[in-house]
PDB file of N, CA and C in Angstrom:
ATOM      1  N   UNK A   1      61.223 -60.654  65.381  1.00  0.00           N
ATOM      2  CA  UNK A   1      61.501 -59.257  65.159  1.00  0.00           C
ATOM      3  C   UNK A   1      61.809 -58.532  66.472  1.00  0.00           C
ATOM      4  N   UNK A   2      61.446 -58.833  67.199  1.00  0.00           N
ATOM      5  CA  UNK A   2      61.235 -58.168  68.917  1.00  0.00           C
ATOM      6  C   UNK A   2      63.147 -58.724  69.649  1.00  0.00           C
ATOM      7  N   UNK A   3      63.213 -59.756  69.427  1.00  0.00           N
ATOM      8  CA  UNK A   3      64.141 -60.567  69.730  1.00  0.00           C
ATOM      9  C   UNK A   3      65.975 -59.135  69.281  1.00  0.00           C
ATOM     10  N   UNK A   4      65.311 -58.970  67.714  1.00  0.00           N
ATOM     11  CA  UNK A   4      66.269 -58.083  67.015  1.00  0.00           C
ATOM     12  C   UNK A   4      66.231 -56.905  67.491  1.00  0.00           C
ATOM     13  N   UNK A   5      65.552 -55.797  67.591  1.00  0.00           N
ATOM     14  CA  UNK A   5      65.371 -54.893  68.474  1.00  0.00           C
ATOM     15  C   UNK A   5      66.291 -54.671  69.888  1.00  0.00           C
ATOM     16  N   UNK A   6      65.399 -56.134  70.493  1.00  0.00           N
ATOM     17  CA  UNK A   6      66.591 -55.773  72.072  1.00  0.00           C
ATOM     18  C   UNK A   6      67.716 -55.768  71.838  1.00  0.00           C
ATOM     19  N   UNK A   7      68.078 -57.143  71.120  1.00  0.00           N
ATOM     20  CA  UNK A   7      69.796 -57.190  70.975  1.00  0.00           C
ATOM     21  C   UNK A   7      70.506 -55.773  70.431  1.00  0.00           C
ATOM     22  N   UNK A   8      70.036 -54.911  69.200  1.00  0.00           N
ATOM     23  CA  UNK A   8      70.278 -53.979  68.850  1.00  0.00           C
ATOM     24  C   UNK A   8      70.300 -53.104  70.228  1.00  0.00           C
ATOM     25  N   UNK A   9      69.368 -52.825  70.942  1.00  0.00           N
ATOM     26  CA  UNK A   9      69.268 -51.994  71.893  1.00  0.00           C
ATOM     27  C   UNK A   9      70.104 -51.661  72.915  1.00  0.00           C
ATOM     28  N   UNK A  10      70.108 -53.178  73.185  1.00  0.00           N
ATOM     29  CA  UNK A  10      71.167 -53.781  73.976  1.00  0.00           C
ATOM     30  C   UNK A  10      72.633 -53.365  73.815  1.00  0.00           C
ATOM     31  N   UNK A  11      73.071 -53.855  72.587  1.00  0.00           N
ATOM     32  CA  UNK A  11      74.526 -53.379  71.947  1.00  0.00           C
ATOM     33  C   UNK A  11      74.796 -52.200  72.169  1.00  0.00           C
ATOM     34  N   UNK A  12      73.639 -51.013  71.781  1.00  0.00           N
ATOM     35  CA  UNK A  12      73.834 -49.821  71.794  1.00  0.00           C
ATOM     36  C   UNK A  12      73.857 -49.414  73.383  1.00  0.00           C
ATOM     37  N   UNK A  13      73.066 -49.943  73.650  1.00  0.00           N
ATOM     38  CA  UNK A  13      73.105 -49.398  75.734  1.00  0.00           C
ATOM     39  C   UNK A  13      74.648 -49.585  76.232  1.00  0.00           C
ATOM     40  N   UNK A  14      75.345 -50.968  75.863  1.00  0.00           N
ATOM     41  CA  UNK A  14      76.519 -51.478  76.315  1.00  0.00           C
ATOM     42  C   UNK A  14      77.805 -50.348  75.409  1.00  0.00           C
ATOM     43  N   UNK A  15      77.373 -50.511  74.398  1.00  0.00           N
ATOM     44  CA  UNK A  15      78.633 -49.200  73.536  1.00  0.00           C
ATOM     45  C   UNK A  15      78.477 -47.693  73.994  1.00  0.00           C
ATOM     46  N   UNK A  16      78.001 -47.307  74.617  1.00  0.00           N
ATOM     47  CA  UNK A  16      76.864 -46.238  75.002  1.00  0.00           C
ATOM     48  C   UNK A  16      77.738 -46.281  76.614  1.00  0.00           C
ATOM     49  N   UNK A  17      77.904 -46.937  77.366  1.00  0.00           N
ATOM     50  CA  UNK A  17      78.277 -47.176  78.418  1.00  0.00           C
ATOM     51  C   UNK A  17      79.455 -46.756  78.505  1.00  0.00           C
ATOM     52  N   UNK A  18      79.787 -48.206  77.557  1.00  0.00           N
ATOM     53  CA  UNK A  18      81.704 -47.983  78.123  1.00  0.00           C
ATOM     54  C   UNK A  18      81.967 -46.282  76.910  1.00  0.00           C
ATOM     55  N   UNK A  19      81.628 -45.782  76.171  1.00  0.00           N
ATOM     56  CA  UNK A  19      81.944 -44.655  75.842  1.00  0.00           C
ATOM     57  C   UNK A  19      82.229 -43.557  76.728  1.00  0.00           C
ATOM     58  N   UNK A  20      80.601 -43.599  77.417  1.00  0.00           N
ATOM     59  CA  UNK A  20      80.879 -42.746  78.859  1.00  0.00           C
ATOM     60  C   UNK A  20      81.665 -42.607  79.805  1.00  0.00           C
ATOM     61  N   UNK A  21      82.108 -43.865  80.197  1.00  0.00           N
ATOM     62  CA  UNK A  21      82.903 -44.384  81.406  1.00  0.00           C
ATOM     63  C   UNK A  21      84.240 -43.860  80.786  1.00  0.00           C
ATOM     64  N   UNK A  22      84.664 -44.843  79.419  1.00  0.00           N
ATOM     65  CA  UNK A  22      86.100 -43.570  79.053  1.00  0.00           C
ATOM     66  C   UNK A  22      86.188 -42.294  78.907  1.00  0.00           C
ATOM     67  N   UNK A  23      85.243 -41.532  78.421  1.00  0.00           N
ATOM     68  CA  UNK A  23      84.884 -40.490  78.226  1.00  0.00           C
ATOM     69  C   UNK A  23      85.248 -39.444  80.012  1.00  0.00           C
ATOM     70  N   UNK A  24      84.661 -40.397  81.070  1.00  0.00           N
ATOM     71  CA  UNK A  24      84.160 -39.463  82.120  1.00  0.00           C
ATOM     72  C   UNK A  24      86.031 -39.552  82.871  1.00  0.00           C
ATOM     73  N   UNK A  25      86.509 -40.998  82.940  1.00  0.00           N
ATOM     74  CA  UNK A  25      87.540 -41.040  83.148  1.00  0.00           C
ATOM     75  C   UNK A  25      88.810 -39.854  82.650  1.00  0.00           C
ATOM     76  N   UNK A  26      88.924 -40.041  80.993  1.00  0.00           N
ATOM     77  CA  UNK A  26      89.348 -38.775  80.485  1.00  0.00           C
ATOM     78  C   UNK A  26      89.576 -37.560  81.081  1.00  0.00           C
ATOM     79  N   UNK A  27      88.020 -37.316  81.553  1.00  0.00           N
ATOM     80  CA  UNK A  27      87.805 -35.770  81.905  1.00  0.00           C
ATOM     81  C   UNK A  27      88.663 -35.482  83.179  1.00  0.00           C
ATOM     82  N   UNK A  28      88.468 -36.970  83.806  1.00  0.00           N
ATOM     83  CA  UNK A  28      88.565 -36.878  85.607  1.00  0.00           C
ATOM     84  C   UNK A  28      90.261 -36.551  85.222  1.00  0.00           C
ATOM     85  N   UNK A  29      91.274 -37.288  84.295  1.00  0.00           N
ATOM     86  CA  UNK A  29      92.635 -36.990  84.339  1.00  0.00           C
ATOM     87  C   UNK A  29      93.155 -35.743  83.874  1.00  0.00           C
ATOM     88  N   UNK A  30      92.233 -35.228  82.786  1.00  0.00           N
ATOM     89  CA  UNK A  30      92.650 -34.086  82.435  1.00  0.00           C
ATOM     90  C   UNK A  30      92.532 -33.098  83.588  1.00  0.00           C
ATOM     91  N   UNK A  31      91.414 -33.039  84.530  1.00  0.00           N
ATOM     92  CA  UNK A  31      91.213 -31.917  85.437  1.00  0.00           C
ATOM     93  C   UNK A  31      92.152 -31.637  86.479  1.00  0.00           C
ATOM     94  N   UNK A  32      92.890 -32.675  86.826  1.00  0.00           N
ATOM     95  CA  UNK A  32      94.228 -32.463  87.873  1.00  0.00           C
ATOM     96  C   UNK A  32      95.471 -32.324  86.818  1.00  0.00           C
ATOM     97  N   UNK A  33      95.845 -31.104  87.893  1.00  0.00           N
ATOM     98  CA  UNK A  33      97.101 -30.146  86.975  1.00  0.00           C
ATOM     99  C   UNK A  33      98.225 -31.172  86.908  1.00  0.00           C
ATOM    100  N   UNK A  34      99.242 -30.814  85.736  1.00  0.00           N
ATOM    101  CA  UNK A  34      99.994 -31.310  86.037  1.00  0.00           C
ATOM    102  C   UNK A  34     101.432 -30.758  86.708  1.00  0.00           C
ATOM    103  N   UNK A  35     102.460 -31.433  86.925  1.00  0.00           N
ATOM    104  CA  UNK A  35     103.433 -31.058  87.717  1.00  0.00           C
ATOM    105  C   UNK A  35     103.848 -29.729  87.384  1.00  0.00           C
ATOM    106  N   UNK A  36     104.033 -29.118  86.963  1.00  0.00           N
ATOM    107  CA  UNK A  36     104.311 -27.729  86.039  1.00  0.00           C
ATOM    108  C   UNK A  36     103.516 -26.486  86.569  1.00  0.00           C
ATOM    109  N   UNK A  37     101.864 -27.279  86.250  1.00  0.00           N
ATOM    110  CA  UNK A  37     100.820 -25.951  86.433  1.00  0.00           C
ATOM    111  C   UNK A  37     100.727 -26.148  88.190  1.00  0.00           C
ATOM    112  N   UNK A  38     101.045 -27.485  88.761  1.00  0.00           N
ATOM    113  CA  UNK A  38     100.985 -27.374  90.055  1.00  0.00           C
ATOM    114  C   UNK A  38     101.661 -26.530  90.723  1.00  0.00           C
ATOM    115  N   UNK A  39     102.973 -26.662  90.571  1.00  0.00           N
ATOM    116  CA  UNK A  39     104.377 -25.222  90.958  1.00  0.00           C
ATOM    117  C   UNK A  39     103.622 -24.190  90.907  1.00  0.00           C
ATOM    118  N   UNK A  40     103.987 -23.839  89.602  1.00  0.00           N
ATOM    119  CA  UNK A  40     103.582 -22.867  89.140  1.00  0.00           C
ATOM    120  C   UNK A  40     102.186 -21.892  90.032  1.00  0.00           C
ATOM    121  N   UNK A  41     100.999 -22.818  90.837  1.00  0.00           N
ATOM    122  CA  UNK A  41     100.043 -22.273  91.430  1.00  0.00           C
ATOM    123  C   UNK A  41     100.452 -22.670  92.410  1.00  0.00           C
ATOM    124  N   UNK A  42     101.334 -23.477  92.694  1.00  0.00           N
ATOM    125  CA  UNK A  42     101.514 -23.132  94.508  1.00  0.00           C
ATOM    126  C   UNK A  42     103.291 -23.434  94.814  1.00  0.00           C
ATOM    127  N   UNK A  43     103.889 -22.638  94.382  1.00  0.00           N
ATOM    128  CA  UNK A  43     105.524 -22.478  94.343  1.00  0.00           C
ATOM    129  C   UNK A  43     106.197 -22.462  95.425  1.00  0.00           C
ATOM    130  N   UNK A  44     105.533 -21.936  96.656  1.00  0.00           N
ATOM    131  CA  UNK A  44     106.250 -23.022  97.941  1.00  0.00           C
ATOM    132  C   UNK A  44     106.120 -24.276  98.278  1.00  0.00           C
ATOM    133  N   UNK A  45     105.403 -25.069  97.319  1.00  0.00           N
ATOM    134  CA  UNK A  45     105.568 -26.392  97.566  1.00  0.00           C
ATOM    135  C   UNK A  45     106.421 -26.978  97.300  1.00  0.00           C
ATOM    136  N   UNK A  46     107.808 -26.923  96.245  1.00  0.00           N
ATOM    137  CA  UNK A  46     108.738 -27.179  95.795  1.00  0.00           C
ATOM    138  C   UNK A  46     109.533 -26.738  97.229  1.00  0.00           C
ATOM    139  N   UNK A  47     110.518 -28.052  97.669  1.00  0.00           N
ATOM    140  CA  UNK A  47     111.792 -28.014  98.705  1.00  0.00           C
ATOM    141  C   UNK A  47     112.515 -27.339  97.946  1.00  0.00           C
ATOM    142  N   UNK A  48     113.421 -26.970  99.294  1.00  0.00           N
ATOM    143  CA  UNK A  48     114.918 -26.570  99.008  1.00  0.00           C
ATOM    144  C   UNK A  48     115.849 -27.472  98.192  1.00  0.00           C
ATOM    145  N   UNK A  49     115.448 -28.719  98.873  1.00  0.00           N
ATOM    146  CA  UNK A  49     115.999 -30.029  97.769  1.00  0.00           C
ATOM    147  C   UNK A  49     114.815 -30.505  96.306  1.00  0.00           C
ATOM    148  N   UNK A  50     114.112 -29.921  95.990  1.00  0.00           N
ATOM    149  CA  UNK A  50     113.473 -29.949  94.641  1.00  0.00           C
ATOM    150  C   UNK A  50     112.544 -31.599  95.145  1.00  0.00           C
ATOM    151  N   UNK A  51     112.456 -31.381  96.146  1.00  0.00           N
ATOM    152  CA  UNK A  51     111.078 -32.216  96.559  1.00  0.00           C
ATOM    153  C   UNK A  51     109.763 -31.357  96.622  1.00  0.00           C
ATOM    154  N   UNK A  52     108.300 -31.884  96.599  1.00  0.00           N
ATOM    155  CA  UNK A  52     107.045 -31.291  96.729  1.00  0.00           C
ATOM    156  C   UNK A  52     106.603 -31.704  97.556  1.00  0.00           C
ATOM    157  N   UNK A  53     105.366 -30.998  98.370  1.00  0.00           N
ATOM    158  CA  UNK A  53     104.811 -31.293  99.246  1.00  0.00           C
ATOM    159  C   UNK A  53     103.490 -30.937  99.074  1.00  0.00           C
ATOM    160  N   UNK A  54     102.755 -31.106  99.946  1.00  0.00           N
ATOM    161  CA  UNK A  54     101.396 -30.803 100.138  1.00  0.00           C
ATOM    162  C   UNK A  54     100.860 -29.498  99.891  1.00  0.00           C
ATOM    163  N   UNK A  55     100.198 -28.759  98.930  1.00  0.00           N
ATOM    164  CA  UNK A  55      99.598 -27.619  99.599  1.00  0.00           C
ATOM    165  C   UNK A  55      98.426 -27.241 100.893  1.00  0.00           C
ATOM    166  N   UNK A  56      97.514 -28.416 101.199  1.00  0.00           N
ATOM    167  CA  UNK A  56      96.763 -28.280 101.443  1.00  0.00           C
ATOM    168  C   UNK A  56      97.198 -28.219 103.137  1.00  0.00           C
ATOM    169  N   UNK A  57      98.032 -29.160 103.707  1.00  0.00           N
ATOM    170  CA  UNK A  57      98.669 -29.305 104.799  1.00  0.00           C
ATOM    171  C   UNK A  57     100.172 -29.499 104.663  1.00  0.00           C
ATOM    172  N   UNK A  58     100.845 -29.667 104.206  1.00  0.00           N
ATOM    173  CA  UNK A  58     102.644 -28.828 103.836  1.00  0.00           C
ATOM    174  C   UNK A  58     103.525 -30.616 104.142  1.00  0.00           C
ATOM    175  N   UNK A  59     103.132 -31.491 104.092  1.00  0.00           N
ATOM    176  CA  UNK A  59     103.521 -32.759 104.118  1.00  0.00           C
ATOM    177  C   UNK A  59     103.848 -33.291 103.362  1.00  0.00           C
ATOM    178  N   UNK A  60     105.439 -33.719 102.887  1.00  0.00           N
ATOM    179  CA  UNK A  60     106.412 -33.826 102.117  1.00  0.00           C
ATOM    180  C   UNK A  60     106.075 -35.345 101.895  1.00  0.00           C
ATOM    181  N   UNK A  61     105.152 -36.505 102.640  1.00  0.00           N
ATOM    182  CA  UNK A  61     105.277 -37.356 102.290  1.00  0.00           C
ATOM    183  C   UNK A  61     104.077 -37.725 101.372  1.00  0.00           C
ATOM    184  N   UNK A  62     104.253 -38.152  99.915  1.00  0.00           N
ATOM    185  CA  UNK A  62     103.270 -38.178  98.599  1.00  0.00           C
ATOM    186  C   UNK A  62     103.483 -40.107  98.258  1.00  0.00           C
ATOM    187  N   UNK A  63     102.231 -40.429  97.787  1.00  0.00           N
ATOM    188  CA  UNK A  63     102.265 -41.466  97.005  1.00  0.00           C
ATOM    189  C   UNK A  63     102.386 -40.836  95.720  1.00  0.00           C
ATOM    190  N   UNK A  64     102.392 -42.356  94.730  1.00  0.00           N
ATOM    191  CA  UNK A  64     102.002 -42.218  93.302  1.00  0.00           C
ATOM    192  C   UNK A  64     101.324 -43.365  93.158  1.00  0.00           C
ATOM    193  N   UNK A  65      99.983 -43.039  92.350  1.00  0.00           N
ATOM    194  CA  UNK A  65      99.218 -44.290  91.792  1.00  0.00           C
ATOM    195  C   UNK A  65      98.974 -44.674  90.364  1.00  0.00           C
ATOM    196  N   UNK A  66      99.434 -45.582  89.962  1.00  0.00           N
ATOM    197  CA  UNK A  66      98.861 -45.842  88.260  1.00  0.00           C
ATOM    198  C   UNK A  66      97.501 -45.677  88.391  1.00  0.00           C
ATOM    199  N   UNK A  67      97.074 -45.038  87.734  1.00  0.00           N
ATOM    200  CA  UNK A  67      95.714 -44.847  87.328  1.00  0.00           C
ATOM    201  C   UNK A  67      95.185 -46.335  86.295  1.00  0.00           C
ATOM    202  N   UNK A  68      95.741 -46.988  85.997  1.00  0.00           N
ATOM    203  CA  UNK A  68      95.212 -48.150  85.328  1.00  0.00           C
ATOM    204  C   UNK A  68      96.193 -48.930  86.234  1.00  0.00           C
ATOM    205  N   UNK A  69      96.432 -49.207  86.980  1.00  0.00           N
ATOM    206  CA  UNK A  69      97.217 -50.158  87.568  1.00  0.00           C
ATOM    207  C   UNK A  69      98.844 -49.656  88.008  1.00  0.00           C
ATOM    208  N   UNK A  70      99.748 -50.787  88.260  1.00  0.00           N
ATOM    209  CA  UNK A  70     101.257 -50.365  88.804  1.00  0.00           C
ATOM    210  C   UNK A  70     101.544 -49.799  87.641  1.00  0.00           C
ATOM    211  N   UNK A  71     101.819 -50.878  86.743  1.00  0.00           N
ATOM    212  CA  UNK A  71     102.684 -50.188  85.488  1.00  0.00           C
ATOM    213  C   UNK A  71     102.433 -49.096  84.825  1.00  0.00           C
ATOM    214  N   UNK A  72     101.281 -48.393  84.701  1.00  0.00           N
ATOM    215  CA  UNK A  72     100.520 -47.624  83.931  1.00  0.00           C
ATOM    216  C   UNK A  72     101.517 -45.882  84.268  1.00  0.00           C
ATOM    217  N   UNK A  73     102.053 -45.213  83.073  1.00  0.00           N
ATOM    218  CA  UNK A  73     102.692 -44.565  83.266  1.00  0.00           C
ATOM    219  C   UNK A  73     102.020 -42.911  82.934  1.00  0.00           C
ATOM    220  N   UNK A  74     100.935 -42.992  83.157  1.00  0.00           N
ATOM    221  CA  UNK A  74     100.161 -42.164  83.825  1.00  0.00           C
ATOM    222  C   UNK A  74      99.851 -42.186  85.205  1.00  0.00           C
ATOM    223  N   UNK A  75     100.213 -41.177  86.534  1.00  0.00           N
ATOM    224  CA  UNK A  75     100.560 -41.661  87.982  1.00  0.00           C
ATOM    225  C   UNK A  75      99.578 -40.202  88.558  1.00  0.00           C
ATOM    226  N   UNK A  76      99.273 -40.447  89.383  1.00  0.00           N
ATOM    227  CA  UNK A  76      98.198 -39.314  90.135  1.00  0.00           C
ATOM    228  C   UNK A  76      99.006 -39.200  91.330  1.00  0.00           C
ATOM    229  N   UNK A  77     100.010 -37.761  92.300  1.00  0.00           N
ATOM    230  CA  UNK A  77     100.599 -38.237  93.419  1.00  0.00           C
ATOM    231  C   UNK A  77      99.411 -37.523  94.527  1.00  0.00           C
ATOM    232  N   UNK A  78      99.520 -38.354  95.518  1.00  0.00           N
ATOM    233  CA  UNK A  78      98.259 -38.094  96.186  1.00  0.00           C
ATOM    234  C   UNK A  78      99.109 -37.232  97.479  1.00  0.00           C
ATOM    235  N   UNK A  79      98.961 -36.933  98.623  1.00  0.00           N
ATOM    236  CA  UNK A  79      99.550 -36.544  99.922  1.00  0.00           C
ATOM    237  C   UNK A  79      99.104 -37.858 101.169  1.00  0.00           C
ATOM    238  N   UNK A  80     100.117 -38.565 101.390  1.00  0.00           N
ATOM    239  CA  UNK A  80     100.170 -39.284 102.259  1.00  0.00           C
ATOM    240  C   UNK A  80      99.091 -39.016 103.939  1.00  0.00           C
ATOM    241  N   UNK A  81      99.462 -38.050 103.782  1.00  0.00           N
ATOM    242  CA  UNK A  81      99.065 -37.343 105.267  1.00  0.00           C
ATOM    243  C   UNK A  81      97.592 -36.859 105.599  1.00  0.00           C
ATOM    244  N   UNK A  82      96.983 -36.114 103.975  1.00  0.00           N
ATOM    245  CA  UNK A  82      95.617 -35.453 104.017  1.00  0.00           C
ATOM    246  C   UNK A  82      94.743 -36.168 102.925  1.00  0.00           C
ATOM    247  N   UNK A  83      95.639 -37.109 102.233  1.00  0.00           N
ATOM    248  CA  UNK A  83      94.600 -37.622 101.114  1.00  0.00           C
ATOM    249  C   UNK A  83      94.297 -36.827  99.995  1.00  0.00           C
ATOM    250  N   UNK A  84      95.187 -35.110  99.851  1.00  0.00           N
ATOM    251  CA  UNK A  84      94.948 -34.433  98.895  1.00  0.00           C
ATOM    252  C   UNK A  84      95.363 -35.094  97.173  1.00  0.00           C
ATOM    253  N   UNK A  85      94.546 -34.837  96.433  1.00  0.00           N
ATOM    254  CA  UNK A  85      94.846 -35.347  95.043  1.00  0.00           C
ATOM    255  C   UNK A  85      95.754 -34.057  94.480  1.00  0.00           C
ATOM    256  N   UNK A  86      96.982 -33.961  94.060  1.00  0.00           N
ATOM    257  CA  UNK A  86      98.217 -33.099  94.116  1.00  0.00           C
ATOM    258  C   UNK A  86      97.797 -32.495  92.749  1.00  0.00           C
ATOM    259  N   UNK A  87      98.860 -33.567  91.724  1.00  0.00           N
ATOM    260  CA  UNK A  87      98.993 -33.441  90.238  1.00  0.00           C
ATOM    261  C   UNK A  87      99.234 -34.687  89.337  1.00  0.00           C
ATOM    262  N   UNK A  88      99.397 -34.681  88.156  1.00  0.00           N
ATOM    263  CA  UNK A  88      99.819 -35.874  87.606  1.00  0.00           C
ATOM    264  C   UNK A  88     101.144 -35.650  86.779  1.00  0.00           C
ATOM    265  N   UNK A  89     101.141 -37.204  86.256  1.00  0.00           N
ATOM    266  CA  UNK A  89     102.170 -36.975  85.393  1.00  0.00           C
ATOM    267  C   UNK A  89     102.006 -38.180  84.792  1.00  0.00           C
ATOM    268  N   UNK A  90     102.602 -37.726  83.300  1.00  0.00           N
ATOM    269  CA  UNK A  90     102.566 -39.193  82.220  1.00  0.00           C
ATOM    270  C   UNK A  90     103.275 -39.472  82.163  1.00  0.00           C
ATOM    271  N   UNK A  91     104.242 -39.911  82.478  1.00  0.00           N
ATOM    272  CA  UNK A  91     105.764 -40.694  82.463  1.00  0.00           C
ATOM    273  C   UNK A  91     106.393 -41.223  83.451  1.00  0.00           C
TER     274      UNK A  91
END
């Protein structure tokens, strides 16, 4: 009987987990703006040539990271220069 318990417990601790972890992930993507609301709050960041840059230090050079890996077409662009986390984009 004891044996049944943990395993139950167990299952639930482990489903219980990864819920959170997607759950917290979720939150973390929703909270960075995306390209749109980024402009939009800081509109000299957009070039003359319809490039973006940094707000935080004005540095035109940005990564992009899959958030689940390369392919993953959800991309976070970061600022090369200050490490600022910018905006995202799903596509």
């Amino acid at each position: 009987m004891n044996g049944t318990y943990f395993l139950a417990f167990a299952f639930i601790a482990i489903v219980g987990t990864a819920a959170y972890a997607h759950l917290r992930a979720r939150l973390y993507w929703k909270s960075k703006p995306t390209l749109s609301q980024y402009l939009a709050k800081n509109p000299s960041c957009q070039t003359d040539d319809k490039g973006i840059r940094c707000n935080a230090c004005g540095s035109g050079s940005l990564k992009n990271w899959g958030i689940g890996g390369p392919a993953d077409i959800r991309r976070l662009f970061i600022c090369n220069h200050c490490g600022s986390e910018l905006y995202r984009t799903d596509q």
